[in-house]
Protein backbone atom coordinates (compact mmCIF):
# COMPACT_ATOMS: atom_id res chain seq x y z
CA UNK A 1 0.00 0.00 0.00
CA UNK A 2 0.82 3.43 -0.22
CA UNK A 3 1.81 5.48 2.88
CA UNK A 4 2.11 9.13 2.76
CA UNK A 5 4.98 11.52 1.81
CA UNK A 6 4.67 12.93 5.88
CA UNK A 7 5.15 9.68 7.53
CA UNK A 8 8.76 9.71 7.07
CA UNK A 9 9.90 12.18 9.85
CA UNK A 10 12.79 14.14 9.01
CA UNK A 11 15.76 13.33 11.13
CA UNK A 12 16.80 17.15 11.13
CA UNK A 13 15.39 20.38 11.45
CA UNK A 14 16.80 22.94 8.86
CA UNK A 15 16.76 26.51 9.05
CA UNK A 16 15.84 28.67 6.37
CA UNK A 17 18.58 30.27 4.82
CA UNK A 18 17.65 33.88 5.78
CA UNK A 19 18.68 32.53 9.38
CA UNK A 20 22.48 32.95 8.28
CA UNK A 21 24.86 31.56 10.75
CA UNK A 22 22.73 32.56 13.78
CA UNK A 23 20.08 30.23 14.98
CA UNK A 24 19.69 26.60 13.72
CA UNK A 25 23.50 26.03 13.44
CA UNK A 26 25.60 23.91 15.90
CA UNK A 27 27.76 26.25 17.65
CA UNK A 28 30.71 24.62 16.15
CA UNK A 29 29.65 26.32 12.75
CA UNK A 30 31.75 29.05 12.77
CA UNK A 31 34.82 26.56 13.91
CA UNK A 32 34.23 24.73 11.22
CA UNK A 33 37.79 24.39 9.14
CA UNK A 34 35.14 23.60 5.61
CA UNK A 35 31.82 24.96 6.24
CA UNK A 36 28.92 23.87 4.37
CA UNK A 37 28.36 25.97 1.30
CA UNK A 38 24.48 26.82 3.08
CA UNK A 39 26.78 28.23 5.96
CA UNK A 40 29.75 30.08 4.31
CA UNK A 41 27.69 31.66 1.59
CA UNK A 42 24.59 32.24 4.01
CA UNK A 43 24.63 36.14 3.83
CA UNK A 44 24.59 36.25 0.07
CA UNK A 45 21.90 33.56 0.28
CA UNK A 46 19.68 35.35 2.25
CA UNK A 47 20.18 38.42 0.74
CA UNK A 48 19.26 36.99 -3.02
CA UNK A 49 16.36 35.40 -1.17
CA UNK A 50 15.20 38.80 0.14
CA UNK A 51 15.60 40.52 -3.06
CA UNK A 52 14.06 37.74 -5.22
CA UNK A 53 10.75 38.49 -6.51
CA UNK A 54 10.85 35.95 -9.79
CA UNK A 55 8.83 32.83 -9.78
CA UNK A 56 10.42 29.85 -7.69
CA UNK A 57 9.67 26.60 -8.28
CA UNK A 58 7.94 24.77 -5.48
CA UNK A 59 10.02 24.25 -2.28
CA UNK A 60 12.91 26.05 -3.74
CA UNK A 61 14.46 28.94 -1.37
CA UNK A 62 15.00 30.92 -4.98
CA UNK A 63 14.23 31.23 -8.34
CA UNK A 64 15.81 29.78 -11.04
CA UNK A 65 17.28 32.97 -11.95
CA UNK A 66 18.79 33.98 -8.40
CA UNK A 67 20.32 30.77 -8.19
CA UNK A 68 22.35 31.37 -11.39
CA UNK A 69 23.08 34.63 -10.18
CA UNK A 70 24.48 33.04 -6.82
CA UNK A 71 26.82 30.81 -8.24
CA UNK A 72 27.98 33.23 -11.28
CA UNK A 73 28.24 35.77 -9.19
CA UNK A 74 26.78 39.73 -9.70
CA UNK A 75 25.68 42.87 -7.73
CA UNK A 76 22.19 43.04 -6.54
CA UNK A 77 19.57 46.19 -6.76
CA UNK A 78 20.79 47.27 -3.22
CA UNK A 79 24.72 47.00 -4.05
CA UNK A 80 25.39 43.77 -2.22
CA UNK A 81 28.00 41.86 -4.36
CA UNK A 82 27.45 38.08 -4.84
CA UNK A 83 30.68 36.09 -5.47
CA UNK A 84 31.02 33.89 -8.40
CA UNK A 85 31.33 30.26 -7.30
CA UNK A 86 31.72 29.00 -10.68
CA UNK A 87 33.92 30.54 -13.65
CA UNK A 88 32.91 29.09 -16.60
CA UNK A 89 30.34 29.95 -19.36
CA UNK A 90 26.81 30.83 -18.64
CA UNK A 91 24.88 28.81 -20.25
CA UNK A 92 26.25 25.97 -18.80
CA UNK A 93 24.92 27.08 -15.48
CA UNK A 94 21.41 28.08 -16.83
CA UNK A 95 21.09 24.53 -18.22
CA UNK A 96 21.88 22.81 -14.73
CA UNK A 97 19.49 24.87 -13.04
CA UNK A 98 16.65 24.76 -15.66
CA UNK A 99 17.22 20.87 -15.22
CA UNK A 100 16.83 20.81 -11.57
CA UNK A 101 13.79 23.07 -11.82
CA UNK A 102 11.57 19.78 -14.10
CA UNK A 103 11.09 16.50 -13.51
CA UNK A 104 14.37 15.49 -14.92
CA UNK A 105 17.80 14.62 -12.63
CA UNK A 106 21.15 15.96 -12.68
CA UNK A 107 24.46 14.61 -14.23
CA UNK A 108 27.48 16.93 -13.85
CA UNK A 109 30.24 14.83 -15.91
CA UNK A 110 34.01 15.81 -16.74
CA UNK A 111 37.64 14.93 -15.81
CA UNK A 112 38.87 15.21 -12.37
CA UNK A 113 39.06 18.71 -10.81
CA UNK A 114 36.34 20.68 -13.35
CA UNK A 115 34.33 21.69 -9.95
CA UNK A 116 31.68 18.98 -10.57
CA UNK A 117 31.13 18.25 -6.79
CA UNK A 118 31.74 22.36 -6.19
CA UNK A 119 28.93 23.26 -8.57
CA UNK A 120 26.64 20.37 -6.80
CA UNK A 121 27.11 21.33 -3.97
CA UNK A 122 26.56 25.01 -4.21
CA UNK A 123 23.55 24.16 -6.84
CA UNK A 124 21.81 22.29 -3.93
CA UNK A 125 22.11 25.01 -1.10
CA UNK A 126 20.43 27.72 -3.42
CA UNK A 127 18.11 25.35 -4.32
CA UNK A 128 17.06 23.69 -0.83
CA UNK A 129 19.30 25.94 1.56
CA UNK A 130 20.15 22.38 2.49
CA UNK A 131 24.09 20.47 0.97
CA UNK A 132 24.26 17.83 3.10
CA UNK A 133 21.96 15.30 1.85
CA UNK A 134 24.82 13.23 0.45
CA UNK A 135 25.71 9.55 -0.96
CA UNK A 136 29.14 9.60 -1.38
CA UNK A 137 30.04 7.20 -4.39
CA UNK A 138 32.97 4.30 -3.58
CA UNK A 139 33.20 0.92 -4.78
CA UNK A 140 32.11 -0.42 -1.64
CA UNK A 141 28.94 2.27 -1.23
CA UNK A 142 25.87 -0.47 -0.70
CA UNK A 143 22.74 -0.39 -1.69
CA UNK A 144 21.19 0.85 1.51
CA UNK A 145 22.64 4.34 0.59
CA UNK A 146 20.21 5.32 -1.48
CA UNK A 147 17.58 3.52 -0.24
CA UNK A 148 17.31 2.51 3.22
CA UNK A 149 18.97 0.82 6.21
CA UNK A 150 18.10 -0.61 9.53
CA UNK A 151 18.40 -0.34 13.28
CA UNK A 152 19.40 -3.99 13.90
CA UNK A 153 18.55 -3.58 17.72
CA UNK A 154 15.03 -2.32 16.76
CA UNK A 155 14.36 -4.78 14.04
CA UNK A 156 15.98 -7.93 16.13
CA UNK A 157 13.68 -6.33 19.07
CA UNK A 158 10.59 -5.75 17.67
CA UNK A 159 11.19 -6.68 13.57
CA UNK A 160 10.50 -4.49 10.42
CA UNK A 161 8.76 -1.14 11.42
CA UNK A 162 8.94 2.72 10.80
CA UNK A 163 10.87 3.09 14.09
CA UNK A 164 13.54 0.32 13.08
CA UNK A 165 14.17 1.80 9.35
CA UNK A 166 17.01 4.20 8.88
CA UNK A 167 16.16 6.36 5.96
CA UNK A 168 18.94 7.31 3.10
CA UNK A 169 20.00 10.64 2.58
CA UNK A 170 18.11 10.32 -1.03
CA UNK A 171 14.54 8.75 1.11
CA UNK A 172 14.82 11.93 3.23
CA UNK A 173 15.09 14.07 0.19
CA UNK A 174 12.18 12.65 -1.57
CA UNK A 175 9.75 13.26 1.89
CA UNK A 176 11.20 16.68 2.34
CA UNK A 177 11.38 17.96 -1.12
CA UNK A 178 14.73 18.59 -1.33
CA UNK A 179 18.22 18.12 -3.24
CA UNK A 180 19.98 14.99 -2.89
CA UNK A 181 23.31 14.42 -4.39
CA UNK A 182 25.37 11.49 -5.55
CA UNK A 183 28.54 12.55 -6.00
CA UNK A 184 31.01 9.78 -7.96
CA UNK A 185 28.21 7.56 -9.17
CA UNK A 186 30.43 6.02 -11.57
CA UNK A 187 32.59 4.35 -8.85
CA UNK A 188 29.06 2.54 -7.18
CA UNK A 189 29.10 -0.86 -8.71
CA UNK A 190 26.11 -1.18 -11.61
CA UNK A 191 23.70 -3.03 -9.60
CA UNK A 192 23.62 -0.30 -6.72
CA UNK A 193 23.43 2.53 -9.16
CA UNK A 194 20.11 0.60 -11.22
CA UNK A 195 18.99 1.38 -7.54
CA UNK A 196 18.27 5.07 -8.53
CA UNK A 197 16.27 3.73 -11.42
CA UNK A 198 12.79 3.68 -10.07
CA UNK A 199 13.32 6.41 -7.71
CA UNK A 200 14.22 8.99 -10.97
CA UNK A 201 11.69 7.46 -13.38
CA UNK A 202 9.05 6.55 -11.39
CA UNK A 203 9.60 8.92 -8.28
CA UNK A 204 8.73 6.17 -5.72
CA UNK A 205 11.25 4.29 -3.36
CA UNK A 206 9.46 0.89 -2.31
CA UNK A 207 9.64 -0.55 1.45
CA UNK A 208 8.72 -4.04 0.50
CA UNK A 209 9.38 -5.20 4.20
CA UNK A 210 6.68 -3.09 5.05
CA UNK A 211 4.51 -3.60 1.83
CA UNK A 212 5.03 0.90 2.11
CA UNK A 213 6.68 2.98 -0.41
CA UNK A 214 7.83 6.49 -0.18
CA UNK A 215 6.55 9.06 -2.80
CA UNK A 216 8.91 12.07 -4.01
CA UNK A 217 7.11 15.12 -3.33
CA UNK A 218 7.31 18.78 -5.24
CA UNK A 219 11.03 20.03 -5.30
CA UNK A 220 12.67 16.69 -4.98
CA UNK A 221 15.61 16.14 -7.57
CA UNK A 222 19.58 14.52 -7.67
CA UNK A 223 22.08 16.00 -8.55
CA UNK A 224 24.98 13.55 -9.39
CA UNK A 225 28.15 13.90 -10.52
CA UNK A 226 30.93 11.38 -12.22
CA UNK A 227 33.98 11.31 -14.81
CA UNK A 228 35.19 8.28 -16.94
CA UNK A 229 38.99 9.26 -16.32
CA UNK A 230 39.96 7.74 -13.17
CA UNK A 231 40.32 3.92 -12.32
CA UNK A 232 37.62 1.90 -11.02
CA UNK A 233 34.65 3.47 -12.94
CA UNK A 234 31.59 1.90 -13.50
CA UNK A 235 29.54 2.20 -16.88
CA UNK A 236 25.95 3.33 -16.16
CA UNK A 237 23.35 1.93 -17.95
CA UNK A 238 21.57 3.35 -20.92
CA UNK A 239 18.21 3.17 -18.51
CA UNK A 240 20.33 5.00 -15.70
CA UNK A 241 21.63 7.56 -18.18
CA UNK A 242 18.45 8.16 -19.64
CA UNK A 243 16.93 9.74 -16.01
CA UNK A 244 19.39 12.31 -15.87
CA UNK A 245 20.16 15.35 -18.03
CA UNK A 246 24.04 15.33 -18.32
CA UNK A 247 26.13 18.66 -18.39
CA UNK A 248 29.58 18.47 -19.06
CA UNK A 249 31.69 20.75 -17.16
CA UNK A 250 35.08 21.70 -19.06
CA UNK A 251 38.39 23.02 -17.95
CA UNK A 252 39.00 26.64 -18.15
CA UNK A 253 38.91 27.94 -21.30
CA UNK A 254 41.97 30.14 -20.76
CA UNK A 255 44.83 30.96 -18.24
CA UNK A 256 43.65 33.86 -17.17
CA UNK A 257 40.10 32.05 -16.23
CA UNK A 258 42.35 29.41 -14.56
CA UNK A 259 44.66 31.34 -12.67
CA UNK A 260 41.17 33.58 -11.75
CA UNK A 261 39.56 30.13 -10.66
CA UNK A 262 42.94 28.86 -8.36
CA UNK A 263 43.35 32.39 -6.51
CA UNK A 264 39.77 32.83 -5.80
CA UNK A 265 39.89 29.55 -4.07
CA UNK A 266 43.21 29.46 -2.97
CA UNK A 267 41.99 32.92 -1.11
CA UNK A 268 39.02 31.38 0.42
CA UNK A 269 40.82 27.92 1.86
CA UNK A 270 43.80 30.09 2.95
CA UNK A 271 41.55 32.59 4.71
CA UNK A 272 40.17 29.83 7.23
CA UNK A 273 44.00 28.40 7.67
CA UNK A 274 45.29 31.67 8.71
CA UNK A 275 48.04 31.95 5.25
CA UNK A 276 48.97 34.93 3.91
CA UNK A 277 47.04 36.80 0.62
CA UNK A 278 46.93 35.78 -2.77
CA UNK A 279 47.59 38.59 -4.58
CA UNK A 280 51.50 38.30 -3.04
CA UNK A 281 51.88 35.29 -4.76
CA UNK A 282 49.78 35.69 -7.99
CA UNK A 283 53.11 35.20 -10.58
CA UNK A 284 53.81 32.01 -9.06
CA UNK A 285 49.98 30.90 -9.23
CA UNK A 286 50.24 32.16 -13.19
CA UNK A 287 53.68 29.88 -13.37
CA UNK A 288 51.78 26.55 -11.39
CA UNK A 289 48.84 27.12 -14.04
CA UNK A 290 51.20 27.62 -16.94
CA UNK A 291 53.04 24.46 -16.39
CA UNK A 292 49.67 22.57 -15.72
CA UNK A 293 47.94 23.27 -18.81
CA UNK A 294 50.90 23.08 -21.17
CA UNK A 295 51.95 19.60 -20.11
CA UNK A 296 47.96 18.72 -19.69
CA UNK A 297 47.75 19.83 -23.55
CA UNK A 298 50.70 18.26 -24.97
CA UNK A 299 52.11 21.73 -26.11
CA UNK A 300 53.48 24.89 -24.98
CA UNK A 301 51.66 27.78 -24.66
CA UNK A 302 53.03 29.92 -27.90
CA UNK A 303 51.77 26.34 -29.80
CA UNK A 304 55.93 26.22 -30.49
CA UNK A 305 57.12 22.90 -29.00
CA UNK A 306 54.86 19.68 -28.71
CA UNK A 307 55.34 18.04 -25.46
CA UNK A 308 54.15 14.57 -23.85
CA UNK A 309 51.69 14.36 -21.12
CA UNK A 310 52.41 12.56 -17.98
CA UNK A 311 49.70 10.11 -16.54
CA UNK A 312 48.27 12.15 -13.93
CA UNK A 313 45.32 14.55 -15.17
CA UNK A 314 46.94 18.20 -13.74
CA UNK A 315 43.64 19.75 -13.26
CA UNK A 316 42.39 23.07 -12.01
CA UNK A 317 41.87 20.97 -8.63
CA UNK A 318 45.29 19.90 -8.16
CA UNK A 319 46.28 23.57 -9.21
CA UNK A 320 44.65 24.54 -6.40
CA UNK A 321 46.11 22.70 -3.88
CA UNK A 322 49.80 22.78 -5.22
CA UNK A 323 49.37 26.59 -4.00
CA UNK A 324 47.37 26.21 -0.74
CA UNK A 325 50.64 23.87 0.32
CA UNK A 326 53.14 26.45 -1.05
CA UNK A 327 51.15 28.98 1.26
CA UNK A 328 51.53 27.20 3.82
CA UNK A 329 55.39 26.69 3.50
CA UNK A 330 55.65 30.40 2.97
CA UNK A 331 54.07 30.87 6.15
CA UNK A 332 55.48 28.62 8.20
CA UNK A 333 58.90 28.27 7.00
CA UNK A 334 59.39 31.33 4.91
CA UNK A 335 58.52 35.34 4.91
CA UNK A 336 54.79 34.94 3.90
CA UNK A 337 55.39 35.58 0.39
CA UNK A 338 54.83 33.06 -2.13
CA UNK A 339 58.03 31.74 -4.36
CA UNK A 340 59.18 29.19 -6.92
CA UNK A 341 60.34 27.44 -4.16
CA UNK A 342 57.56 27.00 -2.21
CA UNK A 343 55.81 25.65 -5.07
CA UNK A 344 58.19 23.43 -6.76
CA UNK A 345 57.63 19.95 -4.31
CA UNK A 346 54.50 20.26 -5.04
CA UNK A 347 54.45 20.44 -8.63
CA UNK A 348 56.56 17.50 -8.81
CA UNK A 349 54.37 15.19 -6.83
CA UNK A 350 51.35 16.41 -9.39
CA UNK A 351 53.08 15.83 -12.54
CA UNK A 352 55.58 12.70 -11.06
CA UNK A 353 52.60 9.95 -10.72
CA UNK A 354 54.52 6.93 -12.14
CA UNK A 355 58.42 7.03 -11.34
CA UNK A 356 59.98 6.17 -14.62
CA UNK A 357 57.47 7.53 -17.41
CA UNK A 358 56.52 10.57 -15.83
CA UNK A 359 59.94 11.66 -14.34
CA UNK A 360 61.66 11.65 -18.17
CA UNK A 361 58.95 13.59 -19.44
CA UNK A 362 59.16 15.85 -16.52
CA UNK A 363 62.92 16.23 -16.38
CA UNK A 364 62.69 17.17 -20.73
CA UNK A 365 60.14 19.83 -19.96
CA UNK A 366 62.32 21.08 -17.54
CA UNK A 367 65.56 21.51 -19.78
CA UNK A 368 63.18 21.83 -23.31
CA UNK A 369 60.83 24.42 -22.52
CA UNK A 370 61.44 26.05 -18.32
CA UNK A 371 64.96 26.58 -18.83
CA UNK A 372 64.79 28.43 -22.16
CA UNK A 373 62.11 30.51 -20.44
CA UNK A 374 62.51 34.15 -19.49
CA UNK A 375 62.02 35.18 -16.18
CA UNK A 376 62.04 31.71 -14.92
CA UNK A 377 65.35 31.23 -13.72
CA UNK A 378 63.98 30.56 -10.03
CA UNK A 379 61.47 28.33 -10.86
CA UNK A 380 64.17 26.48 -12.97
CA UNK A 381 66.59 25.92 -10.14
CA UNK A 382 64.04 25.57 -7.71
CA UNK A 383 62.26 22.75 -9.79
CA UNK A 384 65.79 21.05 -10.22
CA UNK A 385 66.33 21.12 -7.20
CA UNK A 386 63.82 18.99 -5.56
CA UNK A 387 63.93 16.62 -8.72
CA UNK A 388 67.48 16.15 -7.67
């Protein structure tokens, strides 16, 4: 039989966004070293929300076109500027929300480090003020994560009942209305993904131990992301696929949108761990980025000199983190400002994946293209140095 949506009782109470960091949060929020993007972003949030006056969709905290706005970034009627959380093109962005606001799920796809889980999660605290209804893809993730579990004590006690089920993250979603997200479905083994099969086309999630079901109500969607680069992946099915409306995120079209992308986050990581500015270090952040996307494209950046590409990807992700550790060394082992140095371990650990193919190709871009280079005399020695 059919039960309704109510009878599964959330297990949390959410605040609405307007709340901000005040009320409703545990008062470890502001402690938190990675705070929730619902959290971190909740002043812009709430002042969108206020100024929003466009049709929302139902149980969304915005409109279609103030979540766009909150994760491309803008200025608002009264002057309050709204950060970009994504650099990329626009219509990419309009597409993923328009998807979100039908019937139809989510698929962000592209290679490692593109911001795919960045952009979900973001996507799903405009949408539901809510980021943390999550099934975190592994090859181990069971079935029971997107459906349901139990409490063995109460089902051993008293056997299969409301009280003794344990509801998923994507069960919750579907009573509440909300976003859930799948992030690496590709790395779920193919029987555990079918499991979002039903629950996309038919918007039901059956309890056949209690001869219940769950229906989705108004504002429930997924938003899942994956990428066919790494090891392990999983194909999904042509059913599976067909359930989700895919956007593929690219890499920065440009250096200057890259090295834009790594100092805007670099800034907001290094802001919570205490490191000094970006903008002291922003030639060394161009250099990181420059070596990334030349050996990532098999060519230098004046198209001159072809060059191989070592096995790791060098994304935009690893970009970012070769310069939150240089940061770091600057600040705890040097004067604060950012240098070639600082930088060059951590470059070599990104492009140096596997020790004999990668190191050759590493060692001729070195003495081929870096050495040649003007102005990059420091990085040169620096690199050499720690390849040593």
């Amino acid at each position: 039989m059919s039960v309704p949506v109510a009878s599964v009782e959330p297990t949390t109470v959410r605040p609405p966004v307007s709340e901000g960091l005040g009320e409703g949060v545990s008062e470890s929020a502001g402690e938190a070293l990675r705070p929730h993007a619902e959290h971190a972003f909740a002043a812009e949030l709430a002042a969108l929300a206020a100024q929003d006056d466009r049709p929302r969709p139902a149980r969304w905290r915005l409109s279609p076109w103030a979540v766009a706005t909150y994760l491309l970034g803008g200025t608002l009627p009264d002057g309050t500027v709204i950060t970009p959380k994504y650099v990329g093109p626009r219509r990419i962005v309009e597409v993923a929300v328009t998807t979100l606001a039908t019937d139809r799920a989510l698929l962000l796809l592209g290679v490692p480090g593109t911001a795919k889980t960045w952009v979900s999660e973001h996507l799903a605290a405009a949408v539901s003020g809510d980021s943390t209804l999550l099934v975190q893809g592994t090859a181990g993730t069971p079935e029971e994560a997107i459906r349901y579990g139990w409490n063995y004590a109460q089902l051993l006690a008293h056997g299969p009942s409301r009280d003794a089920l344990v509801p998923s993250p994507v069960m919750r979603a579907m009573a509440e209305g909300m976003t859930a997200r799948v992030e690496e479905l590709t790395r779920i083994p193919a029987d555990v993904q079918d499991t979002l099969i039903t629950i996309l086309s038919e918007k039901v999630l059956p309890i056949p131990e209690l001869g219940q079901e769950v229906q989705a109500v108004r504002g429930f969607n997924v938003i899942a992301t994956a990428n066919d680069r790494d090891r392990g992946v999983n194909e999904l099915s042509s059913a599976l696929r067909r359930r989700f409306n895919t956007v593929v995120l690219p890499l920065p079209g440009s250096a200057d949108a890259e090295v834009d992308i790594v100092s805007r986050r670099v800034d907001q990581i290094g802001r919570s761990l205490d490191l000094p500015a970006v903008p002291e270090g922003i030639e060394e952040i161009r250099r990181v980025v420059t070596v990334f996307r030349e050996l990532r494209d098999g060519v230098t950046a004046d198209g001159r000199t072809k060059l191989k590409s070592p096995s790791g990807t060098l994304s935009t992700a690893e970009a970012i983190s070769v310069v939150t550790g240089g940061l770091a060394l600057a600040a705890h082992f040097g004067d604060g400002v950012l240098r070639a140095s600082d930088v060059a371990a951590g470059i070599l650990g990104a492009v140096v994946r596997d020790p004999a193919a990668d190191r050759v190709i590493w060692q001729e871009y070195l003495e081929a293209v870096v050495r040649e280079r003007d102005g990059w005399k420091d990085f040169y020695r620096a690199c050499r140095e720690v390849s040593a």
